[in-house]
C-alpha atoms as a PDB file:
ATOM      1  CA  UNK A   1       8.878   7.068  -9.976  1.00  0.00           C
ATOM      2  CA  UNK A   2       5.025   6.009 -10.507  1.00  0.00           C
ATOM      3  CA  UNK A   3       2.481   8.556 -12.251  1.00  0.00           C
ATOM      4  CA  UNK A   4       0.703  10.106  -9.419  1.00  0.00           C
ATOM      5  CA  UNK A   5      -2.548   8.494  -8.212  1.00  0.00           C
ATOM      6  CA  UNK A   6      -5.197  10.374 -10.652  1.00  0.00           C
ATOM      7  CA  UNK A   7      -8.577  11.884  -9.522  1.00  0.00           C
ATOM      8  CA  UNK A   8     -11.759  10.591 -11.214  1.00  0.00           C
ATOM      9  CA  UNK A   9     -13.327  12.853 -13.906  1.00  0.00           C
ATOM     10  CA  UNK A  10     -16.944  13.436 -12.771  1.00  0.00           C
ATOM     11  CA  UNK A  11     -18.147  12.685 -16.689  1.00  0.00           C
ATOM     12  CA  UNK A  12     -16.180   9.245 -16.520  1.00  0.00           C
ATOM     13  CA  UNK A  13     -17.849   8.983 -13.305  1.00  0.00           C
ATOM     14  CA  UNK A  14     -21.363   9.872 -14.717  1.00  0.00           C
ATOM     15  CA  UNK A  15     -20.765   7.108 -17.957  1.00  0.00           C
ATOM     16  CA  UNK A  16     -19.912   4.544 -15.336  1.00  0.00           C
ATOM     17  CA  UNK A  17     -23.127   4.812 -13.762  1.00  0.00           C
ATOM     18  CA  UNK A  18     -24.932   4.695 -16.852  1.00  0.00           C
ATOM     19  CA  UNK A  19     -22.763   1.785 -18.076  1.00  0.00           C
ATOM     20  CA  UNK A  20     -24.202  -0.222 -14.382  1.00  0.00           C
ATOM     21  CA  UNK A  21     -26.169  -3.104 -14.757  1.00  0.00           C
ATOM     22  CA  UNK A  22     -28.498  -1.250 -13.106  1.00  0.00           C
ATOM     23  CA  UNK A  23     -29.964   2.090 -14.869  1.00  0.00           C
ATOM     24  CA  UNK A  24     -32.031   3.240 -12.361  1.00  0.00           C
ATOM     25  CA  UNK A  25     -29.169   4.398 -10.884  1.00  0.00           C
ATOM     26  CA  UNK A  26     -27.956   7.169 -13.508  1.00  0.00           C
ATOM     27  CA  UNK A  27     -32.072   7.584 -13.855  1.00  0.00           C
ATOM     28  CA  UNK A  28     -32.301   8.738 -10.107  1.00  0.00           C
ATOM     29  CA  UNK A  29     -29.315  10.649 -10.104  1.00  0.00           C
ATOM     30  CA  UNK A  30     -30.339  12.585 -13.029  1.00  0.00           C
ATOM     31  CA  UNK A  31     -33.619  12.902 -11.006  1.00  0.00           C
ATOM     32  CA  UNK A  32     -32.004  13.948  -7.555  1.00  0.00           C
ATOM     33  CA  UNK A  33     -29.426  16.520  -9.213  1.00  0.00           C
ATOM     34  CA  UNK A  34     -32.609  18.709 -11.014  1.00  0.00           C
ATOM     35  CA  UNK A  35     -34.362  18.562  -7.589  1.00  0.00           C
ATOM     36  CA  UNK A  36     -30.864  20.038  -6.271  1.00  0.00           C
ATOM     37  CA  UNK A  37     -30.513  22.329  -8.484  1.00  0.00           C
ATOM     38  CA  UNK A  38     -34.246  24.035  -7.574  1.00  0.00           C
ATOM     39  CA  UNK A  39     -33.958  23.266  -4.047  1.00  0.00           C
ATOM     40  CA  UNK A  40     -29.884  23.200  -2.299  1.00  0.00           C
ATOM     41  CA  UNK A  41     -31.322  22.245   0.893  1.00  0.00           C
ATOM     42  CA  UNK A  42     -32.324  18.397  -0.901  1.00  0.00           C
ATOM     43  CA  UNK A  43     -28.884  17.288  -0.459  1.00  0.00           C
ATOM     44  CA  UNK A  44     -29.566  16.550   3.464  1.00  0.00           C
ATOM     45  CA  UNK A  45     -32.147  14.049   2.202  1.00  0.00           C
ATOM     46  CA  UNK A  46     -30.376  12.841  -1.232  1.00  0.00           C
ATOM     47  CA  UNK A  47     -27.192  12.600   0.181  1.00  0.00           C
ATOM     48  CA  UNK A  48     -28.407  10.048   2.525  1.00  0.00           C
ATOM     49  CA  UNK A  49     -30.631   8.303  -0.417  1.00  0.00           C
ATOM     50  CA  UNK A  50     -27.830   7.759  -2.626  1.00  0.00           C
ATOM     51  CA  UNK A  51     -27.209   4.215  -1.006  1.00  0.00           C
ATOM     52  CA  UNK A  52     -30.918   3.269  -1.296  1.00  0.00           C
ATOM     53  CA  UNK A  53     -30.859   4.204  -4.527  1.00  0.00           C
ATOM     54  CA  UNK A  54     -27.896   3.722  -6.011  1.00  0.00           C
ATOM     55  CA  UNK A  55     -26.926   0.510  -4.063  1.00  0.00           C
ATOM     56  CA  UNK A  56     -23.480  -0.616  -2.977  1.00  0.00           C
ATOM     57  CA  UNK A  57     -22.076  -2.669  -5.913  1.00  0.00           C
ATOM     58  CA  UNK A  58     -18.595  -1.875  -7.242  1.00  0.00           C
ATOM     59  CA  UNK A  59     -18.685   0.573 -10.109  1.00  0.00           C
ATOM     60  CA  UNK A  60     -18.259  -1.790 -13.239  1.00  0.00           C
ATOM     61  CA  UNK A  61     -16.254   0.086 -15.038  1.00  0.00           C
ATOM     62  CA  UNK A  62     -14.726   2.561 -12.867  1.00  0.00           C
ATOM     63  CA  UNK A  63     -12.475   5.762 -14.612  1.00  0.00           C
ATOM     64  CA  UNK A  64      -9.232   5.566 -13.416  1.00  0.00           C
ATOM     65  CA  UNK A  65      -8.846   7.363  -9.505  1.00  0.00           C
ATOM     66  CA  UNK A  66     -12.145   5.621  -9.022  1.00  0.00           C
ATOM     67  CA  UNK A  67     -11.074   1.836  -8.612  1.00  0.00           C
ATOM     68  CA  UNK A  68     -13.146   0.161  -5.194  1.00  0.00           C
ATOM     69  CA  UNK A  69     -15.813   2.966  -5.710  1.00  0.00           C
ATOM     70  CA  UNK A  70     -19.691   1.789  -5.406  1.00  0.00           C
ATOM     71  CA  UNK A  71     -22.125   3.018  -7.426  1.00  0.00           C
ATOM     72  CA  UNK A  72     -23.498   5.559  -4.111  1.00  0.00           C
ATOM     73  CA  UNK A  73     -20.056   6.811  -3.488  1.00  0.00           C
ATOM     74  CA  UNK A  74     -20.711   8.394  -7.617  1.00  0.00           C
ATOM     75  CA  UNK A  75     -23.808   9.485  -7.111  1.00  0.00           C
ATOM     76  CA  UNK A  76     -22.988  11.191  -4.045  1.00  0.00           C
ATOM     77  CA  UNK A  77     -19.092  13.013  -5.380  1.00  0.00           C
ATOM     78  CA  UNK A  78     -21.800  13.865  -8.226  1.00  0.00           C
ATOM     79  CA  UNK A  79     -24.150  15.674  -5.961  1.00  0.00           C
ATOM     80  CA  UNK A  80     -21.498  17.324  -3.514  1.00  0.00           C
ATOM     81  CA  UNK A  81     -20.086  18.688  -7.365  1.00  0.00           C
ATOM     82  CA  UNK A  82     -23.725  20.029  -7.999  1.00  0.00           C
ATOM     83  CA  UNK A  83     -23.203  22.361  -5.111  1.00  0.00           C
ATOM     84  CA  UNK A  84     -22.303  26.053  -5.700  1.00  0.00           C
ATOM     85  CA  UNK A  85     -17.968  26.183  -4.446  1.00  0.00           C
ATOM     86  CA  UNK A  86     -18.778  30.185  -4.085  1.00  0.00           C
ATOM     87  CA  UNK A  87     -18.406  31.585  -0.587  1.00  0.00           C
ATOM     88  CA  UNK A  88     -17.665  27.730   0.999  1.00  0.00           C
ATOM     89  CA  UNK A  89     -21.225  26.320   0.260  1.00  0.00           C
ATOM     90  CA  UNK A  90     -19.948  23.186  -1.102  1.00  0.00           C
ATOM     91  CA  UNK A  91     -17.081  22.746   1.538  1.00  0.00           C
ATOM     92  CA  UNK A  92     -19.902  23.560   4.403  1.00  0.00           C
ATOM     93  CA  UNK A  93     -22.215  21.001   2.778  1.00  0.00           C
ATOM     94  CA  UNK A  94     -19.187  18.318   2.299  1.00  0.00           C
ATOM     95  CA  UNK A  95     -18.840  18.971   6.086  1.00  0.00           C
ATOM     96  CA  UNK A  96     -22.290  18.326   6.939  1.00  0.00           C
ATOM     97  CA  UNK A  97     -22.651  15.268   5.198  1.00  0.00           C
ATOM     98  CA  UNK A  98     -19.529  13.835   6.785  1.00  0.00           C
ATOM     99  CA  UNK A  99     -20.817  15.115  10.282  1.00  0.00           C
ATOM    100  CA  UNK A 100     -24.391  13.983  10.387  1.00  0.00           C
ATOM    101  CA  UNK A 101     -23.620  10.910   7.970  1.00  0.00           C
ATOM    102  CA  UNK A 102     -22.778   6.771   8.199  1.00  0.00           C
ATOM    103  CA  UNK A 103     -19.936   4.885   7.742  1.00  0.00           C
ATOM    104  CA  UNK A 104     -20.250   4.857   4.185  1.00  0.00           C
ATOM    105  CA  UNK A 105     -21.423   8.617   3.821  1.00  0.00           C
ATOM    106  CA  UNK A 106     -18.174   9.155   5.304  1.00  0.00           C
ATOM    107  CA  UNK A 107     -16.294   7.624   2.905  1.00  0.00           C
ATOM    108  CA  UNK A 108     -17.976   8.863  -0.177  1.00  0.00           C
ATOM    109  CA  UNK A 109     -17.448  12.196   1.259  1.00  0.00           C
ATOM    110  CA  UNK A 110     -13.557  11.411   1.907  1.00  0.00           C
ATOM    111  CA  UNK A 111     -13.151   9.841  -1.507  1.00  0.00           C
ATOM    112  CA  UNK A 112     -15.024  13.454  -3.374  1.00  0.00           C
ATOM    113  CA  UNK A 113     -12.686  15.676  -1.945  1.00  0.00           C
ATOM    114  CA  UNK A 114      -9.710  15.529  -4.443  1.00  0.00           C
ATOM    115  CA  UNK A 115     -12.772  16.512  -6.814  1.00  0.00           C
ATOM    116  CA  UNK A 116     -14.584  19.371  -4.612  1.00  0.00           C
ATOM    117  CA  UNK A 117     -12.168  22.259  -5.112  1.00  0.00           C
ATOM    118  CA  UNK A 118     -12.396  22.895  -1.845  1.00  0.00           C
ATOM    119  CA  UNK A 119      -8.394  23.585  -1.351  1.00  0.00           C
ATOM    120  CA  UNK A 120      -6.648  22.724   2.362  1.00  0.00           C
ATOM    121  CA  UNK A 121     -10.626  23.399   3.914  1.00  0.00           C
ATOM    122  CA  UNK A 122     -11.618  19.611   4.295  1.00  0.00           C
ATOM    123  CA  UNK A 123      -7.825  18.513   6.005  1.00  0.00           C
ATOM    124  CA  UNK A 124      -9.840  18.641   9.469  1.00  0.00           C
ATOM    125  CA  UNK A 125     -12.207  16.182   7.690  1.00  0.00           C
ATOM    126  CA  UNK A 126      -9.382  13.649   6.838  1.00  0.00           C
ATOM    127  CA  UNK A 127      -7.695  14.535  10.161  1.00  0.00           C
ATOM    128  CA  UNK A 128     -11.474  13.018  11.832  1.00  0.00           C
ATOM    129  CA  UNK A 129     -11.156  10.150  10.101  1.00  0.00           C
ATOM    130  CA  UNK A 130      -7.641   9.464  11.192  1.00  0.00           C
ATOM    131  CA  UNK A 131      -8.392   9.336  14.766  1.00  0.00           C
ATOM    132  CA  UNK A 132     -10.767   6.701  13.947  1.00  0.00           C
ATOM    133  CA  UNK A 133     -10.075   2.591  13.511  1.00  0.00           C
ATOM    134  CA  UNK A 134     -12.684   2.108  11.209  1.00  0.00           C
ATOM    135  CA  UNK A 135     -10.239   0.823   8.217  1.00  0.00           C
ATOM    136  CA  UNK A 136     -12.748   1.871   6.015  1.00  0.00           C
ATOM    137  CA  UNK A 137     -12.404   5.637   6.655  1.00  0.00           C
ATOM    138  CA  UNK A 138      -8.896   5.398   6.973  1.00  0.00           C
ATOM    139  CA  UNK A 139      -8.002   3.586   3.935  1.00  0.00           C
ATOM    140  CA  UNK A 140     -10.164   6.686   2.251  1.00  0.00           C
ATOM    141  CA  UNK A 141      -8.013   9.506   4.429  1.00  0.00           C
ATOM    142  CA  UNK A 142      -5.479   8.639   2.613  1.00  0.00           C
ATOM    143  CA  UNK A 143      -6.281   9.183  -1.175  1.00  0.00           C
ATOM    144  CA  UNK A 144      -5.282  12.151  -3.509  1.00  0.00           C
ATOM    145  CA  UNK A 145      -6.510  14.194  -0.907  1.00  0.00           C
ATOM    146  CA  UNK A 146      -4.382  13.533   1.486  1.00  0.00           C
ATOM    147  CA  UNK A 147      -1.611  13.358  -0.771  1.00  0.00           C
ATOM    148  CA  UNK A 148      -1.864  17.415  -1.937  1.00  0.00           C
ATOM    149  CA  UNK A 149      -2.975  18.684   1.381  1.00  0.00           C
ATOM    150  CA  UNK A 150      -1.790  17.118   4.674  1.00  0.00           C
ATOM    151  CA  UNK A 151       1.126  17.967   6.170  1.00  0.00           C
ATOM    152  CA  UNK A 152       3.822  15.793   6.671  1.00  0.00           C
ATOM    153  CA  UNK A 153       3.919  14.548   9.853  1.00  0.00           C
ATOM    154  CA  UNK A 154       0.762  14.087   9.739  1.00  0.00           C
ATOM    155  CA  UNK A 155       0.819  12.047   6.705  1.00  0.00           C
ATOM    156  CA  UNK A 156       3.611  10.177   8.454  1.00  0.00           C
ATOM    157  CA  UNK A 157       1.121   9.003  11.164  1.00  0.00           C
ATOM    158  CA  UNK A 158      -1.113   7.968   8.904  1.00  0.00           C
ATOM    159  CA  UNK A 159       0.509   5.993   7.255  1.00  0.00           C
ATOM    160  CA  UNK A 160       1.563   4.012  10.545  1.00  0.00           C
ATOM    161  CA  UNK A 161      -2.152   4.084  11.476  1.00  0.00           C
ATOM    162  CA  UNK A 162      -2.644   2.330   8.154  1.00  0.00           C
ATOM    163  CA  UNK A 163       0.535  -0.315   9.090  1.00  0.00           C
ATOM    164  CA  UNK A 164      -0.653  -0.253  12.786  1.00  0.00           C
ATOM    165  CA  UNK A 165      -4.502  -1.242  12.017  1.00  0.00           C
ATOM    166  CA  UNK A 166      -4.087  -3.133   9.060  1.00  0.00           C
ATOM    167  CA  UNK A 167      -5.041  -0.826   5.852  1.00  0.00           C
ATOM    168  CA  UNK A 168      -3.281  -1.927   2.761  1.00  0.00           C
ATOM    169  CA  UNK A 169      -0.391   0.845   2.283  1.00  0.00           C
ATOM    170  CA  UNK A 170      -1.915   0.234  -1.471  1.00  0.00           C
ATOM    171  CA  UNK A 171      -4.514   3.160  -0.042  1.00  0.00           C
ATOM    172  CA  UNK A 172      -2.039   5.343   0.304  1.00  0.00           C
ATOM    173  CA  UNK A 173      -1.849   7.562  -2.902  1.00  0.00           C
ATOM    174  CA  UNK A 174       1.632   8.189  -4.013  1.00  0.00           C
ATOM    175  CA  UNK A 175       3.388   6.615  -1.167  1.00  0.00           C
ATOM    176  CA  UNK A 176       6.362   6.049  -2.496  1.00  0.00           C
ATOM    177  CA  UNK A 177       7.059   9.506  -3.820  1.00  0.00           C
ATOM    178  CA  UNK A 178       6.262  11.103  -0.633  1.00  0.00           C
ATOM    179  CA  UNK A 179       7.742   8.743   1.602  1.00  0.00           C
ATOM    180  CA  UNK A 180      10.837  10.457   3.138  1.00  0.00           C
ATOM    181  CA  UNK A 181      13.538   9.576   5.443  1.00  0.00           C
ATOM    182  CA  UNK A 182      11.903  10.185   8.595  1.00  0.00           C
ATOM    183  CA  UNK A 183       9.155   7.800   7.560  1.00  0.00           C
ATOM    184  CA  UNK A 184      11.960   5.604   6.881  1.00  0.00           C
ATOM    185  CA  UNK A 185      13.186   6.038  10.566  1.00  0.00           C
ATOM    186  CA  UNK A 186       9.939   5.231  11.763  1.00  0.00           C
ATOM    187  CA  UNK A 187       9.303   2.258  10.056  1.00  0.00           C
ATOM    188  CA  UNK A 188      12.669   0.987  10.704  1.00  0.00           C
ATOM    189  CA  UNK A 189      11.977   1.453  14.194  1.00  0.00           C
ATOM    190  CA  UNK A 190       8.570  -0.051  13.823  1.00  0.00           C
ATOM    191  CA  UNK A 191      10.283  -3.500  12.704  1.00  0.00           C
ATOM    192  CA  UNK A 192      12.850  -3.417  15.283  1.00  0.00           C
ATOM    193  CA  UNK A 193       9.982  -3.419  18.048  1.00  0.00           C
ATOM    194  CA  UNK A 194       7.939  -6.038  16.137  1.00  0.00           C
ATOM    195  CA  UNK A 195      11.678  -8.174  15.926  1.00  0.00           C
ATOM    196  CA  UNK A 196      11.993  -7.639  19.406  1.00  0.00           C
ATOM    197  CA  UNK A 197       8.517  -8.536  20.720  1.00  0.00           C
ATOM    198  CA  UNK A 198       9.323 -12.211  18.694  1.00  0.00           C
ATOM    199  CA  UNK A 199       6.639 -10.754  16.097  1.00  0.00           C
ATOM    200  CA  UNK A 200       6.725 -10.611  12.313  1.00  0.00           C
ATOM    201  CA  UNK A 201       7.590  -7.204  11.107  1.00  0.00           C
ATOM    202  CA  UNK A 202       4.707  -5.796   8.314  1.00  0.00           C
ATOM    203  CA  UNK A 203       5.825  -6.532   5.053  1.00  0.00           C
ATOM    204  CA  UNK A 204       4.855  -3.783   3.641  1.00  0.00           C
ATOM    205  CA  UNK A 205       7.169  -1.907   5.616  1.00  0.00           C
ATOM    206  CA  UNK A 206       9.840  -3.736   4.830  1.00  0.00           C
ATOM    207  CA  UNK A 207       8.856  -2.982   1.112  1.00  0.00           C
ATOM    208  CA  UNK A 208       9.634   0.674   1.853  1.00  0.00           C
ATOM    209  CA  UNK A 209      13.129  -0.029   3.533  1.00  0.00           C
ATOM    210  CA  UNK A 210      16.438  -0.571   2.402  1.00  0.00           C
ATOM    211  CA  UNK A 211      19.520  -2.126   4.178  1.00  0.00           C
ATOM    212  CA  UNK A 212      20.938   1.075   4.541  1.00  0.00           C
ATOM    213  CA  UNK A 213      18.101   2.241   6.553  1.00  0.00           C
ATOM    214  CA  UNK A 214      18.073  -0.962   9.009  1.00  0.00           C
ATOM    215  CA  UNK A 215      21.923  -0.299   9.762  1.00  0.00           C
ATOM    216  CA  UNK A 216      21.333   3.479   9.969  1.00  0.00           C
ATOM    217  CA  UNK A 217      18.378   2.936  12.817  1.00  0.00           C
ATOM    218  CA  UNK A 218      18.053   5.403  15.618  1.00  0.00           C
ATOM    219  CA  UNK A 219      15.802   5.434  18.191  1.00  0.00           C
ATOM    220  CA  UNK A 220      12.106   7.360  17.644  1.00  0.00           C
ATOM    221  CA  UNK A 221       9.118   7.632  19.712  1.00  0.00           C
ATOM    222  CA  UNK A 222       6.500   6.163  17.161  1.00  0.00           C
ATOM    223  CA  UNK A 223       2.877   7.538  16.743  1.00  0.00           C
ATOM    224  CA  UNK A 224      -0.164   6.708  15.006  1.00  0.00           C
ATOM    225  CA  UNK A 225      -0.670   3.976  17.744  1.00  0.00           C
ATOM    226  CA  UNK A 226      -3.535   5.599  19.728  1.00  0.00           C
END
């Protein structure tokens, strides 16, 4: 069994913007959380800034749970951190920034939540980007997050959504601990189809099978298609 996939500390996160090639990126941040702190209603326009500001390169040194992060998706877990968790605030502004935001907002906002403290609130957030096929949001749906707090079957179908659209099952945190026969099943029947249709089954199913689950197929109805 593999050590689960770890969430970024926010002070790891902090050093590794300061450690950037580019300073004015911890500068600004520094800059953007004071004006947060006298004003919440800035993060609708920092938020937003963050990529502007901060700029899309890979973190250079990311803390570990923070591998593939840019420098914005930092600034902006930082900033949804600098929110007040009492009486939902921070879960209603995680929200909003997901709602009104980009592609990327999106996925900075999907890749915070593990750090947000905002319990089982944000599943309909990660449920969202599932019924997307922008890989981008999916292979972020299914982080730590999604590890602690969907359910199941629904994890289940992302997964296939991740087989079925082409997301490395690499995104998936802990996918081998929580995989579970059913998944098994699925996948199982998954390759069948593929074997049928003369096409190459994933291989990164066939990672997660054994021969005992080939010979011990039975039919499923699969999801995670639509």
């Amino acid at each position: 069994m593999t050590a689960p996939v770890p969430v970024p500390a926010p002070a790891l996160l902090t050093s590794s913007l300061e450690a950037g090639p580019d300073r004015a990126s911890a500068a600004w941040l520094h800059d953007a959380l004071r004006r947060l702190a006298a004003d919440p209603g800035a993060l609708a326009v920092l938020f937003p800034a963050a990529g502007r500001a901060c700029g899309h390169r890979r973190l250079p040194e990311p803390p570990p749970g923070a591998e593939g992060w840019t420098a914005a998706d930092a600034a902006r877990a930082l900033l949804l951190l600098a929110v007040p968790a009492a009486d939902g605030q921070r879960l209603a502004e995680a929200e909003a920034c997901y709602r009104y935001g980009d592609a990327a907002e999106r996925v900075a906002v999907l890749r915070a939540l593990p750090l947000l403290g905002v319990g089982d609130g944000a599943v309909g957030l990660v449920e969202d980007a599932l019924r997307t096929h922008d890989t981008r949001l999916l292979a972020a749906a299914v982080g730590p997050y999604a590890r602690r707090h969907l359910d199941q079957a629904l994890w289940r179908d992302a997964v296939l959504k991740c087989l079925f659209t082409g997301v490395p099952l690499s995104a998936v945190a802990d996918l081998h601990e929580r995989a579970d026969r059913e998944l098994r099943v699925m996948l199982t029947a998954l390759v069948r189809e593929r074997e049928a249709a003369g096409r190459p089954a994933p291989p990164e199913a066939l990672a997660l099978l054994t021969p005992a689950d080939v010979a011990s197929h039975r039919p499923v109805t699969l999801r995670g298609k639509e």
